[in-house]
C-alpha atoms as a PDB file:
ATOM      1  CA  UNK A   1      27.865 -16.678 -66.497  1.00  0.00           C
ATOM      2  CA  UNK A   2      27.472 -13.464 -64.968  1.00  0.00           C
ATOM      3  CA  UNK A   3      29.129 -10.352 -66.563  1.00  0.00           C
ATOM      4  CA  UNK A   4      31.403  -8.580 -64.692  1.00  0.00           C
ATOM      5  CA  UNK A   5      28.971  -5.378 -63.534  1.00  0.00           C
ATOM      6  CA  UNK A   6      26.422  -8.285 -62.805  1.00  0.00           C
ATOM      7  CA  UNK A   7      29.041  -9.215 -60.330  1.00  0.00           C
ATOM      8  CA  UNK A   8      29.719  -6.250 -58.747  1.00  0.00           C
ATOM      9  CA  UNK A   9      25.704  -5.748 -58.105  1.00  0.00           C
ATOM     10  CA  UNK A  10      25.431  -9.369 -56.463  1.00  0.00           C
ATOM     11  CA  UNK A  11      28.617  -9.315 -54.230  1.00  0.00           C
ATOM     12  CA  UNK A  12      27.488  -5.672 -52.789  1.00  0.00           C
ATOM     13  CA  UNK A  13      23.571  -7.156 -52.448  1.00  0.00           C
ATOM     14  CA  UNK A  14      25.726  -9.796 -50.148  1.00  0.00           C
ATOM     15  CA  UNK A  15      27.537  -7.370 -48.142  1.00  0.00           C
ATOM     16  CA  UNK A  16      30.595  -8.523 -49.306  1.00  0.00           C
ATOM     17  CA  UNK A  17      33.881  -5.788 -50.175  1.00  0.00           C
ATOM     18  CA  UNK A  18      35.812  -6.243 -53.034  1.00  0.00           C
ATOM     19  CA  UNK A  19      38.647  -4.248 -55.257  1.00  0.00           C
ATOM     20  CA  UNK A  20      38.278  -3.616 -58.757  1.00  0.00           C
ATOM     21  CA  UNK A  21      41.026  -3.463 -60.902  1.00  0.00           C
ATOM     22  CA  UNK A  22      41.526  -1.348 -63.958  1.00  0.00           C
ATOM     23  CA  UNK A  23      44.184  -1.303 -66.825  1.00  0.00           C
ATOM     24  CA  UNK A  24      43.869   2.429 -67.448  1.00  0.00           C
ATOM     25  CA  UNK A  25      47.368   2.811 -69.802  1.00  0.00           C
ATOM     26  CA  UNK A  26      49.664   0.735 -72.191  1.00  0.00           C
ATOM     27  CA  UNK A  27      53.235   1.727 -73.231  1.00  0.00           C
ATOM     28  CA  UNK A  28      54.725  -1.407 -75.431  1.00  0.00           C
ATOM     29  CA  UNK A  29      54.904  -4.959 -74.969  1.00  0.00           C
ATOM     30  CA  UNK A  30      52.371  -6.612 -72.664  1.00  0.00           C
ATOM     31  CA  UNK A  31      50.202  -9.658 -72.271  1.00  0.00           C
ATOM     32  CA  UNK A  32      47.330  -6.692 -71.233  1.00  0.00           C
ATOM     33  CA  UNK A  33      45.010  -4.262 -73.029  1.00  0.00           C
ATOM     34  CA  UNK A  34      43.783  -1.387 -71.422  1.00  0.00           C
ATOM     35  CA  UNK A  35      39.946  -1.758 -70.491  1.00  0.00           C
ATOM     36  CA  UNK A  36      40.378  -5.305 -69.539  1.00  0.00           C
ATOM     37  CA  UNK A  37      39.176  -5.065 -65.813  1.00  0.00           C
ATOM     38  CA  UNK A  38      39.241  -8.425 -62.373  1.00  0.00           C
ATOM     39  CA  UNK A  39      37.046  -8.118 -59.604  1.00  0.00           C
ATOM     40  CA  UNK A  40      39.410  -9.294 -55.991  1.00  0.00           C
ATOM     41  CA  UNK A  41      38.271 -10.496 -53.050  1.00  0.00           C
ATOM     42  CA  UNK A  42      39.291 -10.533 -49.413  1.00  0.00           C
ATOM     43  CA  UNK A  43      40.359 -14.132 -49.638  1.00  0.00           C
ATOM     44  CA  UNK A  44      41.976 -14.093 -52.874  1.00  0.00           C
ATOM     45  CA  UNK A  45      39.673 -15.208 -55.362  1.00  0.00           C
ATOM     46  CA  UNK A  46      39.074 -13.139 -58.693  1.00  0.00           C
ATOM     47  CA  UNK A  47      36.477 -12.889 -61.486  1.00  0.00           C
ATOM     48  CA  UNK A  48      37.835 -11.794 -64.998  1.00  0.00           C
ATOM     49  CA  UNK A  49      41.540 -11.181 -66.073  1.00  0.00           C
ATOM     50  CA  UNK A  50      43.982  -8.230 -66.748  1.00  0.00           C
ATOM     51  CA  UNK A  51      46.265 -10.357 -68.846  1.00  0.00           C
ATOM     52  CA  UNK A  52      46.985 -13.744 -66.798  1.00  0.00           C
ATOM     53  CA  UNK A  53      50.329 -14.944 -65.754  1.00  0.00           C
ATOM     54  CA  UNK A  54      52.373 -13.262 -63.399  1.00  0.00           C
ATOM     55  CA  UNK A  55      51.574  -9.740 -63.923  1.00  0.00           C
ATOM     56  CA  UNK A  56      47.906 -10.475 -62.434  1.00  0.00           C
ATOM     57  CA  UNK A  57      49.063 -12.123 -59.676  1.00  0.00           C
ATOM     58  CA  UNK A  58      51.160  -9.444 -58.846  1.00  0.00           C
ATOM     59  CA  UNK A  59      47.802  -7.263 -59.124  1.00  0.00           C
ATOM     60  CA  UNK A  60      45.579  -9.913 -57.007  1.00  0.00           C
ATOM     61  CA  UNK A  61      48.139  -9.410 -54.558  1.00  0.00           C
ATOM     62  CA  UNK A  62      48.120  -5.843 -54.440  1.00  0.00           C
ATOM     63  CA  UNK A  63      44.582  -5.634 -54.450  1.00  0.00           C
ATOM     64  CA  UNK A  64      44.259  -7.857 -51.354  1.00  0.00           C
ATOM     65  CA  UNK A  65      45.967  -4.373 -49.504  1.00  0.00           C
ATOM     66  CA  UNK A  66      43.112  -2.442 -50.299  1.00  0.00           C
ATOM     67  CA  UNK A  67      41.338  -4.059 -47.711  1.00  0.00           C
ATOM     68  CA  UNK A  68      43.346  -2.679 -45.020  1.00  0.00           C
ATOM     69  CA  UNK A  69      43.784   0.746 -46.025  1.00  0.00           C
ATOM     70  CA  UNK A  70      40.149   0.753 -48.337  1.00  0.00           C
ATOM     71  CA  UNK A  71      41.704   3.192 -49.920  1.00  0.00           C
ATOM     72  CA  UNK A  72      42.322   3.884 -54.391  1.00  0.00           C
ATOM     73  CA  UNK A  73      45.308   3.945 -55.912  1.00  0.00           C
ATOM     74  CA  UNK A  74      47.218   3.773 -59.218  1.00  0.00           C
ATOM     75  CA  UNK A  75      50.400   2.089 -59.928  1.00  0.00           C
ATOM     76  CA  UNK A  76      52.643   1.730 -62.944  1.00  0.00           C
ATOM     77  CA  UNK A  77      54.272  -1.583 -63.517  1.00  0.00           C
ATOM     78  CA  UNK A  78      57.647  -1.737 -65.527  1.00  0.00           C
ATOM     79  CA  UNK A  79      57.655  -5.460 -67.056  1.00  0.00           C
ATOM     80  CA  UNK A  80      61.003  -5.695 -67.713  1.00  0.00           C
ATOM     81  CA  UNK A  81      63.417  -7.217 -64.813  1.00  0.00           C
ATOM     82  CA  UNK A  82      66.243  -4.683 -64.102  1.00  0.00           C
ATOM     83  CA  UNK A  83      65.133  -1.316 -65.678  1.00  0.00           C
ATOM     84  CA  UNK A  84      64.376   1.494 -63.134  1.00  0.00           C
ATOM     85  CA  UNK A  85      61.750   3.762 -64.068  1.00  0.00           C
ATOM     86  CA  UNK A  86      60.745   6.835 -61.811  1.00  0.00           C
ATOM     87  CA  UNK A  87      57.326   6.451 -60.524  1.00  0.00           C
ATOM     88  CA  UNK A  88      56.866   2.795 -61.056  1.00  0.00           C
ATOM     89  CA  UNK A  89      57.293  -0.773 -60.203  1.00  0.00           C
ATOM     90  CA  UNK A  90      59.458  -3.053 -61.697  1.00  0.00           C
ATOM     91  CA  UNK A  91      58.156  -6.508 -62.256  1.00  0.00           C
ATOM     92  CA  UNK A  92      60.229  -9.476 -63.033  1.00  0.00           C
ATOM     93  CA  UNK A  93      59.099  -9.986 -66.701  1.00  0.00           C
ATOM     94  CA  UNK A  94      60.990  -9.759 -69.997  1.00  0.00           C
ATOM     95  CA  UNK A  95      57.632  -8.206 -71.782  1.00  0.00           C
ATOM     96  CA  UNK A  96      59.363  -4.920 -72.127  1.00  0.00           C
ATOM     97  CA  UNK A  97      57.055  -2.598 -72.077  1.00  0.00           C
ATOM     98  CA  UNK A  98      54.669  -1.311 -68.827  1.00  0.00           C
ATOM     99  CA  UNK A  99      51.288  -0.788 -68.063  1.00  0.00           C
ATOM    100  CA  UNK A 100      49.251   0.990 -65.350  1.00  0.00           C
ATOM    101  CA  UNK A 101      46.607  -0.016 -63.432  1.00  0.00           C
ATOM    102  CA  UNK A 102      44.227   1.731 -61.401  1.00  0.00           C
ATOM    103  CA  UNK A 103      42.959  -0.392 -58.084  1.00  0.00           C
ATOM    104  CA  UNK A 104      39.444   0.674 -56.808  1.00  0.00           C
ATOM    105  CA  UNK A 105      38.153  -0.363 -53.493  1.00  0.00           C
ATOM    106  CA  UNK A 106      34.154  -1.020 -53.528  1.00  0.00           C
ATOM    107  CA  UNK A 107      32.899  -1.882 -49.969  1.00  0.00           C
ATOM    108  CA  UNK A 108      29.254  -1.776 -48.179  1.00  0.00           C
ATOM    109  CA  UNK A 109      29.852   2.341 -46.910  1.00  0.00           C
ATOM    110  CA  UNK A 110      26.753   1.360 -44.293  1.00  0.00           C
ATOM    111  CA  UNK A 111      27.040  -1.971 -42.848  1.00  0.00           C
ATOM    112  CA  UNK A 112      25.868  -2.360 -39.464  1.00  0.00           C
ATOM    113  CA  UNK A 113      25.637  -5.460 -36.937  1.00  0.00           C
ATOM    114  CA  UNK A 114      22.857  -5.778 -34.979  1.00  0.00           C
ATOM    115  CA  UNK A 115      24.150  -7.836 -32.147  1.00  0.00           C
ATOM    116  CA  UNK A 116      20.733  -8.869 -31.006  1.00  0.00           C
ATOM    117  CA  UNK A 117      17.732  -9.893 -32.535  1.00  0.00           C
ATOM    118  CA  UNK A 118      15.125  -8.323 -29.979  1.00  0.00           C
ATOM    119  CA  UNK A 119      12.434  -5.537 -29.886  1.00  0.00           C
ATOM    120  CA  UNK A 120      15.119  -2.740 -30.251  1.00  0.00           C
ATOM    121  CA  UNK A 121      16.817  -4.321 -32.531  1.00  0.00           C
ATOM    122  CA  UNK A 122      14.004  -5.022 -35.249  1.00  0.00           C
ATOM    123  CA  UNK A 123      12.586  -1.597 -35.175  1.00  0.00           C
ATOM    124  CA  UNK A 124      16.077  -0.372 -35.346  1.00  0.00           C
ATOM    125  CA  UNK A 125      16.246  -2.904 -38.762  1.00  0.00           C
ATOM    126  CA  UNK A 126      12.786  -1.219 -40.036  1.00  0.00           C
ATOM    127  CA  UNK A 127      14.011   1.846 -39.611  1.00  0.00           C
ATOM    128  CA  UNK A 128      17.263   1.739 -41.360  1.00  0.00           C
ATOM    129  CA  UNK A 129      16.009  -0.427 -44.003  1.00  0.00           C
ATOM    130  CA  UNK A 130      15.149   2.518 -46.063  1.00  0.00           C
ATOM    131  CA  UNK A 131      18.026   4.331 -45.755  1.00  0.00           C
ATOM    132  CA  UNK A 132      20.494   2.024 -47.700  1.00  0.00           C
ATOM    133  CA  UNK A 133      21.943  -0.327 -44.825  1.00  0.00           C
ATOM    134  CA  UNK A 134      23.053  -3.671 -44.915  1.00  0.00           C
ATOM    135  CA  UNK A 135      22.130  -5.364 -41.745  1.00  0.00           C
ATOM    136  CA  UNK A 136      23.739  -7.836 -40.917  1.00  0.00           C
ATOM    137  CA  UNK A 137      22.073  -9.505 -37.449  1.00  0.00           C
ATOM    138  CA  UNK A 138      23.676 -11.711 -34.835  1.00  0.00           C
ATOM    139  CA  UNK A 139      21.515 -14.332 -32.257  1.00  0.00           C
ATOM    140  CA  UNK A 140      21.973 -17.264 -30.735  1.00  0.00           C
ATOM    141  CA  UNK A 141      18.099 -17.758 -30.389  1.00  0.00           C
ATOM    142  CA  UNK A 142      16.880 -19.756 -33.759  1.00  0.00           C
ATOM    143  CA  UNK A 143      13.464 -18.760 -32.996  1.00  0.00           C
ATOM    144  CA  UNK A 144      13.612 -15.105 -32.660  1.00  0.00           C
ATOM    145  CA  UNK A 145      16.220 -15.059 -35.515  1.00  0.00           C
ATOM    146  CA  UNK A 146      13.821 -16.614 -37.950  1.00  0.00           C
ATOM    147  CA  UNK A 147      11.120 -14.094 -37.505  1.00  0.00           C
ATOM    148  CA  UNK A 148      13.299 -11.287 -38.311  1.00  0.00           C
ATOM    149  CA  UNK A 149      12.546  -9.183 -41.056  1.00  0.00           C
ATOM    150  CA  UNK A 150      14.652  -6.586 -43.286  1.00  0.00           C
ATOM    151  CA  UNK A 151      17.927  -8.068 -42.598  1.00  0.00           C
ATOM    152  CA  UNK A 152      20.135  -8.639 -45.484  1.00  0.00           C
ATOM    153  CA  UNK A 153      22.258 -11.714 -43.682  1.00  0.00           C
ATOM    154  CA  UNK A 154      21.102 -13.679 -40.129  1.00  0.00           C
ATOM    155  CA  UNK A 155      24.034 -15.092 -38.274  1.00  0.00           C
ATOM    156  CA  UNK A 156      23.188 -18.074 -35.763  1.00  0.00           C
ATOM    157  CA  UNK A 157      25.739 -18.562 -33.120  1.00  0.00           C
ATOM    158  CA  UNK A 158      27.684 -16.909 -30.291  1.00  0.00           C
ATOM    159  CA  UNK A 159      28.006 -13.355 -30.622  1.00  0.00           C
ATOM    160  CA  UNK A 160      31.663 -13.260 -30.045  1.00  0.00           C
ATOM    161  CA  UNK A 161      32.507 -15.670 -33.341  1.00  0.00           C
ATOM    162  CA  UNK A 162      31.013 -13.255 -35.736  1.00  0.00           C
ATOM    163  CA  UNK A 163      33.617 -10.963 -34.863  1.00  0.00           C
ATOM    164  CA  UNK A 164      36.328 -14.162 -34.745  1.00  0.00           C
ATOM    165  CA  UNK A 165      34.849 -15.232 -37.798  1.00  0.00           C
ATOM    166  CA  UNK A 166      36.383 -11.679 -39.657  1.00  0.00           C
ATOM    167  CA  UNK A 167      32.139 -10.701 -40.005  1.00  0.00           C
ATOM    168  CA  UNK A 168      33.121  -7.344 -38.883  1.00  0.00           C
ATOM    169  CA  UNK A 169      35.509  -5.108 -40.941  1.00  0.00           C
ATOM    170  CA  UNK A 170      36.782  -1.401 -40.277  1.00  0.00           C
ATOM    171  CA  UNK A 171      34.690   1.214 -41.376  1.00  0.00           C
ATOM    172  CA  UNK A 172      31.477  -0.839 -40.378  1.00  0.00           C
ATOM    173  CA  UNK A 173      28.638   0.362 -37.676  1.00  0.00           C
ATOM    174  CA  UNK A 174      27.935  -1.335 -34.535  1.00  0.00           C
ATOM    175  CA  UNK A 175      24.950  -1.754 -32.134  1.00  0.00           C
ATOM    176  CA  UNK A 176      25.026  -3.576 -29.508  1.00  0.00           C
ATOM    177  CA  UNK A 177      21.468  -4.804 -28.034  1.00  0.00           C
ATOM    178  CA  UNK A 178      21.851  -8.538 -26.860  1.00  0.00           C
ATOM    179  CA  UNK A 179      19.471 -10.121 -24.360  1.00  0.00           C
ATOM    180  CA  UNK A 180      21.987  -9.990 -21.601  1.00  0.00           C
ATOM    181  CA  UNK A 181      24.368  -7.343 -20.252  1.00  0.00           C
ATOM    182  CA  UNK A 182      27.113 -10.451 -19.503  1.00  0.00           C
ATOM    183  CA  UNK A 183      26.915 -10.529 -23.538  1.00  0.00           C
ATOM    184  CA  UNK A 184      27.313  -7.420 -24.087  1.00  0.00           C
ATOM    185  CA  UNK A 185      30.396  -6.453 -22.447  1.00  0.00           C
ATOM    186  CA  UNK A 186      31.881 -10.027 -24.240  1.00  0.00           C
ATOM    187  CA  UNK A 187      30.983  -8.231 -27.628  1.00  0.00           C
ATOM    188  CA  UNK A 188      32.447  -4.823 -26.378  1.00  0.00           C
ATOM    189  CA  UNK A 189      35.621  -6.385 -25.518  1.00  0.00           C
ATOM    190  CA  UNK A 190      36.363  -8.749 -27.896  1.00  0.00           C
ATOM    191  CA  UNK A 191      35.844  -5.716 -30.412  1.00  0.00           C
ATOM    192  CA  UNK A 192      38.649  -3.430 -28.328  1.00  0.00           C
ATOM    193  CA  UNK A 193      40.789  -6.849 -28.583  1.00  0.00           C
ATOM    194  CA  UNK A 194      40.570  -7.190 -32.084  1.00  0.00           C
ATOM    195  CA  UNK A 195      41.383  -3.269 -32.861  1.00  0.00           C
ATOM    196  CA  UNK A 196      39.043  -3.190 -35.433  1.00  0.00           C
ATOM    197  CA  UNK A 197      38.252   0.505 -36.687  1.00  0.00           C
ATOM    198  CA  UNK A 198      35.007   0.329 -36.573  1.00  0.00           C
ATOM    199  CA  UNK A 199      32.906   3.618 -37.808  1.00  0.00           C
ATOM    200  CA  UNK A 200      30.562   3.563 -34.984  1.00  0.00           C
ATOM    201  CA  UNK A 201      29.940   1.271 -31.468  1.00  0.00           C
ATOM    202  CA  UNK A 202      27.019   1.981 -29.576  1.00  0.00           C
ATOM    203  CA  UNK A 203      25.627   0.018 -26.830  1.00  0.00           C
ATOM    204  CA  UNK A 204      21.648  -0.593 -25.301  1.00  0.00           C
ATOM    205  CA  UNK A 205      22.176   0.046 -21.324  1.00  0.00           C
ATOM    206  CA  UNK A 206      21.475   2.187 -18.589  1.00  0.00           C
ATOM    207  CA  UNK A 207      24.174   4.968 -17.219  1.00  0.00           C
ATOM    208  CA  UNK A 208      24.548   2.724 -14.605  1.00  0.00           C
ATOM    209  CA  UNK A 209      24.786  -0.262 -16.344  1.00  0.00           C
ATOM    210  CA  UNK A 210      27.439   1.906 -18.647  1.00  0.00           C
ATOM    211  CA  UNK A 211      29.842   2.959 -15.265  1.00  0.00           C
ATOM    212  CA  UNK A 212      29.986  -0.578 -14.067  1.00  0.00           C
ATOM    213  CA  UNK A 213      31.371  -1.606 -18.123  1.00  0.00           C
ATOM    214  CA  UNK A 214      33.474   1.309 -18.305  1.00  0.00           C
ATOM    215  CA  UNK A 215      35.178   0.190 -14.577  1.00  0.00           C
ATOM    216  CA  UNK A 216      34.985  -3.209 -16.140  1.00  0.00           C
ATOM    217  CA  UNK A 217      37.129  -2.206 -19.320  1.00  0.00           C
ATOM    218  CA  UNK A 218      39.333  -0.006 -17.764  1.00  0.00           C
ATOM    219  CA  UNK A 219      40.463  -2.277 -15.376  1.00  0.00           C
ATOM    220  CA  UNK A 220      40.949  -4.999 -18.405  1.00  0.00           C
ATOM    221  CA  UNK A 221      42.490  -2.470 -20.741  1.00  0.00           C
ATOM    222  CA  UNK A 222      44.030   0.074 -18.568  1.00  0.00           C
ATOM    223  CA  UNK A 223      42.701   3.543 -18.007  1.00  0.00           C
ATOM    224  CA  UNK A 224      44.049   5.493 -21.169  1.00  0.00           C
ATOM    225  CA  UNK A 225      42.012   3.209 -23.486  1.00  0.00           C
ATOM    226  CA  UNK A 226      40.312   5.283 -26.253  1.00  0.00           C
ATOM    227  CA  UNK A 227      36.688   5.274 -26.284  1.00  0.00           C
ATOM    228  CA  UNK A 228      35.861   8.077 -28.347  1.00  0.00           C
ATOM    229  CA  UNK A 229      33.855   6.043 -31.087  1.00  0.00           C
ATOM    230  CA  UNK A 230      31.677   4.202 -28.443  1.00  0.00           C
ATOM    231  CA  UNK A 231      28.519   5.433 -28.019  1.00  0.00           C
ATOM    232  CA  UNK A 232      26.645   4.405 -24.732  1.00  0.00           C
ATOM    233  CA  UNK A 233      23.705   4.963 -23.467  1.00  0.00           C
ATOM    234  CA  UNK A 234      22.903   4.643 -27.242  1.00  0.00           C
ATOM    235  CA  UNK A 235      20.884   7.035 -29.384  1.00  0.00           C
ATOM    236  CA  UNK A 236      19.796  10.825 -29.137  1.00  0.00           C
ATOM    237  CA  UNK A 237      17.735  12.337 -26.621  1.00  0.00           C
ATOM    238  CA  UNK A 238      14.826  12.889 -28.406  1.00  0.00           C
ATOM    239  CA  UNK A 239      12.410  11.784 -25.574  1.00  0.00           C
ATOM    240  CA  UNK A 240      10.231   8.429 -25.468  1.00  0.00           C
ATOM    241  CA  UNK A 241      11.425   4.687 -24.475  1.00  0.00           C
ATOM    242  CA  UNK A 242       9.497   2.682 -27.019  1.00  0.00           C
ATOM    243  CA  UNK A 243      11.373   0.236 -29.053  1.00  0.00           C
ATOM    244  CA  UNK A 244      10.367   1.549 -32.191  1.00  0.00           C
ATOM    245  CA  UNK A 245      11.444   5.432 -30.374  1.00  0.00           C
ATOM    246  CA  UNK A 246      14.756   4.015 -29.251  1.00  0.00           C
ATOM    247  CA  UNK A 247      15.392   2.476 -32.763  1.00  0.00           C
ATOM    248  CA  UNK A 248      14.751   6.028 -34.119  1.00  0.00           C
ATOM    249  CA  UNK A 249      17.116   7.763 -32.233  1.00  0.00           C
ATOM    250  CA  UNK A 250      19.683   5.242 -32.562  1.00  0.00           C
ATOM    251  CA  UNK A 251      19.119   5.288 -36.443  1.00  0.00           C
ATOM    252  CA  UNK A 252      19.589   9.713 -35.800  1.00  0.00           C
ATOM    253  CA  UNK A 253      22.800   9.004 -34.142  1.00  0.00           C
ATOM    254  CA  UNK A 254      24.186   6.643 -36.693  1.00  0.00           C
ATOM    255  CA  UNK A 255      23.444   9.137 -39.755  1.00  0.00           C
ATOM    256  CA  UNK A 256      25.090  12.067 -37.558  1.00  0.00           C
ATOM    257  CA  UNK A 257      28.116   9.684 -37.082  1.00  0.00           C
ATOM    258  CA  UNK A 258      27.687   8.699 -40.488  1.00  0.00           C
ATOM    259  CA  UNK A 259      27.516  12.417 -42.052  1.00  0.00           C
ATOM    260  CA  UNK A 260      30.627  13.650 -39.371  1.00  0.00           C
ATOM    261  CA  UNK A 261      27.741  15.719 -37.507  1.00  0.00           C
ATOM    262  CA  UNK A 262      29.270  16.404 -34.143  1.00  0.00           C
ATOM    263  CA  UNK A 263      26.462  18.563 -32.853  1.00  0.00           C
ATOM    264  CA  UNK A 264      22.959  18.236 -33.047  1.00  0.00           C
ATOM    265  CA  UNK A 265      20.612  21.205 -33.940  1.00  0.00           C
ATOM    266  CA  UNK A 266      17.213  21.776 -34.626  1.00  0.00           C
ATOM    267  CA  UNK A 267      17.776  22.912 -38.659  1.00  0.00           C
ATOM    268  CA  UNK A 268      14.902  25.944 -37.859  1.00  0.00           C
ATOM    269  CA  UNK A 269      18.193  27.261 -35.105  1.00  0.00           C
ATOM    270  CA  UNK A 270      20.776  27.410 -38.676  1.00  0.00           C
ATOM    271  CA  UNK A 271      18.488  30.419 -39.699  1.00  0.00           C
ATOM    272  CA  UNK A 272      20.078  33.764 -39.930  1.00  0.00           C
ATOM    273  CA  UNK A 273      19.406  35.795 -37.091  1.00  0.00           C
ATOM    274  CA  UNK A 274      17.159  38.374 -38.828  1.00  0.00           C
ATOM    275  CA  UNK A 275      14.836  35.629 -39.943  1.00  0.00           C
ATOM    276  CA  UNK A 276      13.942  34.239 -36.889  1.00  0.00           C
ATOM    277  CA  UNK A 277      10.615  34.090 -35.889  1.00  0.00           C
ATOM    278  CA  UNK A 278      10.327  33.122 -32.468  1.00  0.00           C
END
């Protein structure tokens, strides 16, 4: 059986989020001892035990949360129904004493979806290979899926049911590159439907391709909609219209996104002004 850190390595090689939960403290009576640490999933399951009973329930539950806000946190438990302490919970248990644990949220920081298994969308995969993503590509083309390389998961199937399916989560990166523009705005949508937070939502097309989706989505969502984390045409202006030179400025724009770079300089302009040499 796999140890618990064993765990941890395997569910982050599959993309997958998970909270870790910590009993950090021990006043008194308790079936827990501090060190004793669970792994939580998204859909409830858990690997190793903070006591049993119904104190780790309680903490299975709590750590489902975390998913929503992906935030830490630490919370004192009182296991003794009827006595108020400040600062804590009060479970119903007749242990008597209380114990703290500390809830730590460990998801993929760089997941991106490749919605679109095509030129663009390989070299984009070689290029951000390298710099810690886990790529997660979408296609409902079998034979285009199967040849590609350096992604960490292939999903084959209608775009739209990846997102349906929960494949998405907040926080994650977007690119949208399908064979067909009629797919692409189904993606877009269903992703401003779903009001999923993502960190970043580009999308392959001309600018005027991009003013007939934007009438599109305004007309379908009303004209305040926020689009201020969609990024269309995709990628920096960095010149060239190769695959493997679109994938390379797409890959810029995601680590600017990524790093909360809302400008783009060349680093040789962040000299001081005296040492300037041109």
């Amino acid at each position: 059986m796999d140890s618990l850190f064993e765990k941890i390595y395997h569910t982050r090689q599959q993309g997958q989020d998970m909270v870790l939960v910590t009993a950090i403290e021990k006043e008194g009576e308790g079936p827990v001892e501090v060190g004793k640490k669970m792994l939580v999933y998204e859909d409830g399951t858990s690997f190793g035990t903070v006591g049993g009973g119904a104190l780790e329930l309680f903490a299975q539950k709590k750590a489902q949360e975390l998913f929503k806000t992906r935030r830490p946190v630490t919370e004192k438990y009182v296991l003794e129904q009827g006595k108020v302490v400040e600062n804590a919970k009060t479970l119903p248990m007749i242990c008597g004493g209380s114990v703290t644990f500390f809830y730590d949220f460990i998801g993929v920081k760089n997941h991106v979806h490749l919605f679109g298994a095509g030129h663009v969308g390989q070299a984009l995969a070689n290029v951000l290979k390298p710099l810690n993503f886990h790529i997660t590509v979408i296609d409902d083309r079998p034979v285009i899926l199967e040849t590609f390389a350096h992604a960490d998961h292939k999903v084959l199937g209608p775009f739209i049911e990846h997102i349906d399916k929960g494949g998405v989560k907040p926080g994650h990166y977007v690119v949208v590159c399908t064979p067909s523009h009629r797919y692409d705005y189904h993606v877009l949508n269903r992703l401003l439907e779903s009001k999923i937070d993502v960190g970043y939502m580009g999308m392959l097309c001309s600018p005027s391709k991009l003013k007939d989706y934007l009438a599109k989505t305004r007309d379908t969502f009303g004209q305040d909609i926020n689009l201020s984390g969609f990024y269309s045409p995709i990628g920096l202006d960095i010149g060239g219209g190769s695959p493997e030179e679109i994938a390379i400025s797409i890959a810029a724009e995601l680590l600017a996104v990524h790093h909360g770079r809302t400008t783009i300089r060349h680093m040789r302009e962040l000299l001081d002004a005296d040492d300037r040499y041109w």
